[in-house]
N, C-alpha and C. Protein backbone atom coordinates (compact mmCIF):
# COMPACT_ATOMS: atom_id res chain seq x y z
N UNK A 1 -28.02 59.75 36.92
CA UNK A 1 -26.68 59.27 36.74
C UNK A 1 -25.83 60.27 35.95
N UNK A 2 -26.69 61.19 35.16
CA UNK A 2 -25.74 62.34 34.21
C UNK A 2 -25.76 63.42 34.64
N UNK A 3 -26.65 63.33 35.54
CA UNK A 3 -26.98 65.21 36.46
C UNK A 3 -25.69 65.73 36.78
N UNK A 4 -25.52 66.75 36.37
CA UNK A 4 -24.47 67.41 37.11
C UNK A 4 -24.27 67.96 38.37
N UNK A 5 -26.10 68.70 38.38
CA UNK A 5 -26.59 69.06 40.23
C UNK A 5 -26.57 68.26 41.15
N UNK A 6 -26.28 68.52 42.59
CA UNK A 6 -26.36 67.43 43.42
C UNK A 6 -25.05 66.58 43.62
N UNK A 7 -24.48 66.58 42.64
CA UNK A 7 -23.16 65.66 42.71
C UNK A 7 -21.90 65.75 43.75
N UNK A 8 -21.60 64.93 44.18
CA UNK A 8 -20.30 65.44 45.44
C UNK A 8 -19.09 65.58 44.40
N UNK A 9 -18.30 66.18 45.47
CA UNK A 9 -16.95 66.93 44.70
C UNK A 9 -16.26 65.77 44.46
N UNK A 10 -15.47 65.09 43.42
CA UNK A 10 -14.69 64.18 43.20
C UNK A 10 -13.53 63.77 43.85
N UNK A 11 -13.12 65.21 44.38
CA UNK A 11 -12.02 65.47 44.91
C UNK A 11 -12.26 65.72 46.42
N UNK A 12 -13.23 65.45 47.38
CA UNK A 12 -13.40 66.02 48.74
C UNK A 12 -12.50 65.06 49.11
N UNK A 13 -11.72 65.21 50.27
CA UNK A 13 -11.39 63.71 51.34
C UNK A 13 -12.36 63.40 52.20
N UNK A 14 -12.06 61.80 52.21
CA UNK A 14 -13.18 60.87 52.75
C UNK A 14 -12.31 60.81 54.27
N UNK A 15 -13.05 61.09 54.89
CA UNK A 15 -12.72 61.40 56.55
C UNK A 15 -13.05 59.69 57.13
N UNK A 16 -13.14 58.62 56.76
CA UNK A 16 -13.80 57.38 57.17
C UNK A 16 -12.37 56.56 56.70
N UNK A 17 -12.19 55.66 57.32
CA UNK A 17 -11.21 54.81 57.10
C UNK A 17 -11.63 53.58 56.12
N UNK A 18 -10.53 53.80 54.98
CA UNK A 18 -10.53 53.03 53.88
C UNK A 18 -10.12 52.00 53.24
N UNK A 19 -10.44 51.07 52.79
CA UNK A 19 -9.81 49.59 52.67
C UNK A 19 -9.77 49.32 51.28
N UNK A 20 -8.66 49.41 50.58
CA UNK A 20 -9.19 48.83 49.55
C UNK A 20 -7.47 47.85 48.99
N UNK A 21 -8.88 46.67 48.01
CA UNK A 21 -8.21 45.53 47.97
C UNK A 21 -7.78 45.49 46.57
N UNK A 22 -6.45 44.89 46.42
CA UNK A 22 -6.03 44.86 44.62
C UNK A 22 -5.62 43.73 44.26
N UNK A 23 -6.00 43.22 43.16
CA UNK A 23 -5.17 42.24 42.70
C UNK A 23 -3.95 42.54 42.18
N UNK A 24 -2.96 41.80 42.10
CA UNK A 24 -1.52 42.15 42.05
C UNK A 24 -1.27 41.86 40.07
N UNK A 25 -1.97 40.72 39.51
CA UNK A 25 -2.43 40.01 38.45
C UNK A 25 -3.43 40.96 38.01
N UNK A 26 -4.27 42.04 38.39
CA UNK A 26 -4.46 43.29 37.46
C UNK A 26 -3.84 43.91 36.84
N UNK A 27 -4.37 44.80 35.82
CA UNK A 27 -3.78 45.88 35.30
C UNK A 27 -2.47 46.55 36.24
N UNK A 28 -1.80 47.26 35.85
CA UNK A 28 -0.96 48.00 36.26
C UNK A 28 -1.64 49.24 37.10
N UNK A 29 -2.92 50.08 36.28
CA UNK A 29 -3.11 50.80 36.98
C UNK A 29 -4.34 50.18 38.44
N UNK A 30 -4.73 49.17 38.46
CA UNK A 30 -5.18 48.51 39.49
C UNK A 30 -4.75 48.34 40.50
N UNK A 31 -2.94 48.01 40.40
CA UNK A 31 -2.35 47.59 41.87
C UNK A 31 -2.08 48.32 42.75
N UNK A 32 -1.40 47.65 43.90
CA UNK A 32 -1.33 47.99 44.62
C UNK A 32 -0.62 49.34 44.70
N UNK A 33 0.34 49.70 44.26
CA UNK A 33 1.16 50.65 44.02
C UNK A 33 0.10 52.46 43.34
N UNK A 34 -0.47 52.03 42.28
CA UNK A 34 -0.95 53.28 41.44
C UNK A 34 -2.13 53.43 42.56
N UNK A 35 -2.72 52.08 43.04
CA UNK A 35 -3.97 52.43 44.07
C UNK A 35 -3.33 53.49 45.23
N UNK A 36 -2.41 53.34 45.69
CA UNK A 36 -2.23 53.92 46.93
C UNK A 36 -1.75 55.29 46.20
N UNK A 37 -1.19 55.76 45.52
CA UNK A 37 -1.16 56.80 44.94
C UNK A 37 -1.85 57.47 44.75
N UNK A 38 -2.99 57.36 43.71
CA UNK A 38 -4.51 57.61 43.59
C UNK A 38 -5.09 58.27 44.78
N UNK A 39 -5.27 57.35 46.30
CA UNK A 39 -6.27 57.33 46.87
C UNK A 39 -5.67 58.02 47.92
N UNK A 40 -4.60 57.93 48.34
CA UNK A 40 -3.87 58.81 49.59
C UNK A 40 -4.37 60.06 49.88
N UNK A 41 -4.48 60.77 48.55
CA UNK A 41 -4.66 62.47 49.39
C UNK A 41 -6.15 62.20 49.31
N UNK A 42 -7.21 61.48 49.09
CA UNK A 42 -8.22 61.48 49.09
C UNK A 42 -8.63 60.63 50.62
N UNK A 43 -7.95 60.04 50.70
CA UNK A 43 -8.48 58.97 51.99
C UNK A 43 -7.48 59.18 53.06
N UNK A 44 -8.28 59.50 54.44
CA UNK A 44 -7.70 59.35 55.70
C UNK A 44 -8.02 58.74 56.97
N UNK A 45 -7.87 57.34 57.02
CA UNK A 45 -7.17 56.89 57.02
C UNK A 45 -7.34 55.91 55.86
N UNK A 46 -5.97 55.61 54.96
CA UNK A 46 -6.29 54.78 53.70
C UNK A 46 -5.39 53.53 54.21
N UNK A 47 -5.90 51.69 53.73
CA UNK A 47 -4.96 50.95 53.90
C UNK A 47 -5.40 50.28 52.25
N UNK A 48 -4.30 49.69 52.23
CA UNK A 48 -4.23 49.17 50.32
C UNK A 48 -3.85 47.71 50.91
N UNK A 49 -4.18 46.69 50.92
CA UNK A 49 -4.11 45.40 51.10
C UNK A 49 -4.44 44.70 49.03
N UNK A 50 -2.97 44.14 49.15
CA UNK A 50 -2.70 43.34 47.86
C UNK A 50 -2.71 41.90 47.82
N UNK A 51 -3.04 41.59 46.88
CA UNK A 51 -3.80 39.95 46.79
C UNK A 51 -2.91 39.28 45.58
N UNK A 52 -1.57 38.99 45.72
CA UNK A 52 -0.54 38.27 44.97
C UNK A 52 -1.47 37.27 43.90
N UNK A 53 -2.20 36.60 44.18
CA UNK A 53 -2.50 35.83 43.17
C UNK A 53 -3.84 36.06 42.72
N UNK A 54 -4.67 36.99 42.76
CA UNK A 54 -5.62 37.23 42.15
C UNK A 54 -5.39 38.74 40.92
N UNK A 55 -6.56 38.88 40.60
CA UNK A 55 -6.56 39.59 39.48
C UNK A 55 -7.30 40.56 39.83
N UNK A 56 -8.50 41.18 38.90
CA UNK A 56 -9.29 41.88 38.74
C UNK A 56 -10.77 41.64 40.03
N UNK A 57 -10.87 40.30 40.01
CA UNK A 57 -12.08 39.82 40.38
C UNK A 57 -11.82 38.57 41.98
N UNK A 58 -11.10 39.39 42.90
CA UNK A 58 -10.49 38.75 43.83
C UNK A 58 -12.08 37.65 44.73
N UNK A 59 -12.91 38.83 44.74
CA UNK A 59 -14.10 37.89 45.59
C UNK A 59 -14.37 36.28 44.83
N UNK A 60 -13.86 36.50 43.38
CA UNK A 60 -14.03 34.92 42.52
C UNK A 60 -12.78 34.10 42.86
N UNK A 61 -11.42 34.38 42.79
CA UNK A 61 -10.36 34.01 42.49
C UNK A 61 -9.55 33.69 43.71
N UNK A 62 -9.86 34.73 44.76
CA UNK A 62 -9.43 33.90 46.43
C UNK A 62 -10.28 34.67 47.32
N UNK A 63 -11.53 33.82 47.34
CA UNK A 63 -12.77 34.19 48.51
C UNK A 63 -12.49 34.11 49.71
N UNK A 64 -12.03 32.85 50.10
CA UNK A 64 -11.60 33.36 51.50
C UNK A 64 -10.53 33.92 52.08
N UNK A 65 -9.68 34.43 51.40
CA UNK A 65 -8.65 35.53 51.38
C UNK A 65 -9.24 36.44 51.40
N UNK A 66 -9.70 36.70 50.51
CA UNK A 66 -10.66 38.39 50.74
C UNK A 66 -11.42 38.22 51.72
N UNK A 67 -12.25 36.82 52.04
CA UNK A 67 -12.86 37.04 53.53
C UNK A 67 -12.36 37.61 54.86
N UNK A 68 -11.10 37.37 54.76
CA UNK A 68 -10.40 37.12 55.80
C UNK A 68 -9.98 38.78 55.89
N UNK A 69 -9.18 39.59 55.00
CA UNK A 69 -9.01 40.28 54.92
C UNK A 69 -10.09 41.61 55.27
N UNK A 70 -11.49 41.46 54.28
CA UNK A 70 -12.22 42.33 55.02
C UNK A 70 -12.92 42.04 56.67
N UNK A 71 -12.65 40.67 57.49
CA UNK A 71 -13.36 40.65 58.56
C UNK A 71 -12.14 41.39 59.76
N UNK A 72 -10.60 41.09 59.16
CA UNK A 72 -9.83 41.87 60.22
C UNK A 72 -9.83 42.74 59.76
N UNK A 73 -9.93 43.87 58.69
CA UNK A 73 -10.23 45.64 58.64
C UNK A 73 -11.18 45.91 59.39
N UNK A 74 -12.74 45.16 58.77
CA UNK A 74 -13.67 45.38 59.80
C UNK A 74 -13.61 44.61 61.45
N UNK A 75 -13.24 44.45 61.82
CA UNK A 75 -12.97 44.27 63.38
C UNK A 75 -11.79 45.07 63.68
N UNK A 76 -10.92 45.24 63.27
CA UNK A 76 -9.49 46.50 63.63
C UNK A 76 -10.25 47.80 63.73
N UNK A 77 -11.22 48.04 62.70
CA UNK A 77 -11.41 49.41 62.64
C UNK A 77 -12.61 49.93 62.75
N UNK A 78 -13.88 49.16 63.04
CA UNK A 78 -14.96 49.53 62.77
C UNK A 78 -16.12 49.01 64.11
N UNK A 79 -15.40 48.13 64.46
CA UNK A 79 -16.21 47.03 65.50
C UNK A 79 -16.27 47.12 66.69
């Protein structure tokens, strides 16, 4: 976990299409906004899907929202 050898570049872009989910009720640097910032030049293709009423811990706070959400990424893009 502390090795320095072996490690991938922090910075490569991820050539795989990317999903990631935010709570809107997170931190500032969590949402939706700083996420897509962050992750853009790193991810191609990147989608940022935001979750208005959850927080930090969306799989607890709206499960089947997040269900729903990762079964149409994964069927749009993977299936």
């Amino acid at each position: 976990m502390f090795a320095q050898d072996g490690l991938p570049d922090p910075n490569a872009a991820i050539a795989v299409p990317v999903l990631a989910v935010t709570g809107e009720q997170d931190g500032e640097h969590m949402r939706h906004a700083a996420v897509h910032v962050a992750l853009t030049p790193l991810c191609d293709p990147l989608e940022v899907v935001a979750i208005a009423d959850a927080g930090h811990y969306p799989m607890q706070e709206t499960p089947p929202l997040l269900v729903s959400i990762l079964e149409r990424f994964l069927v749009d893009e993977h299936l």
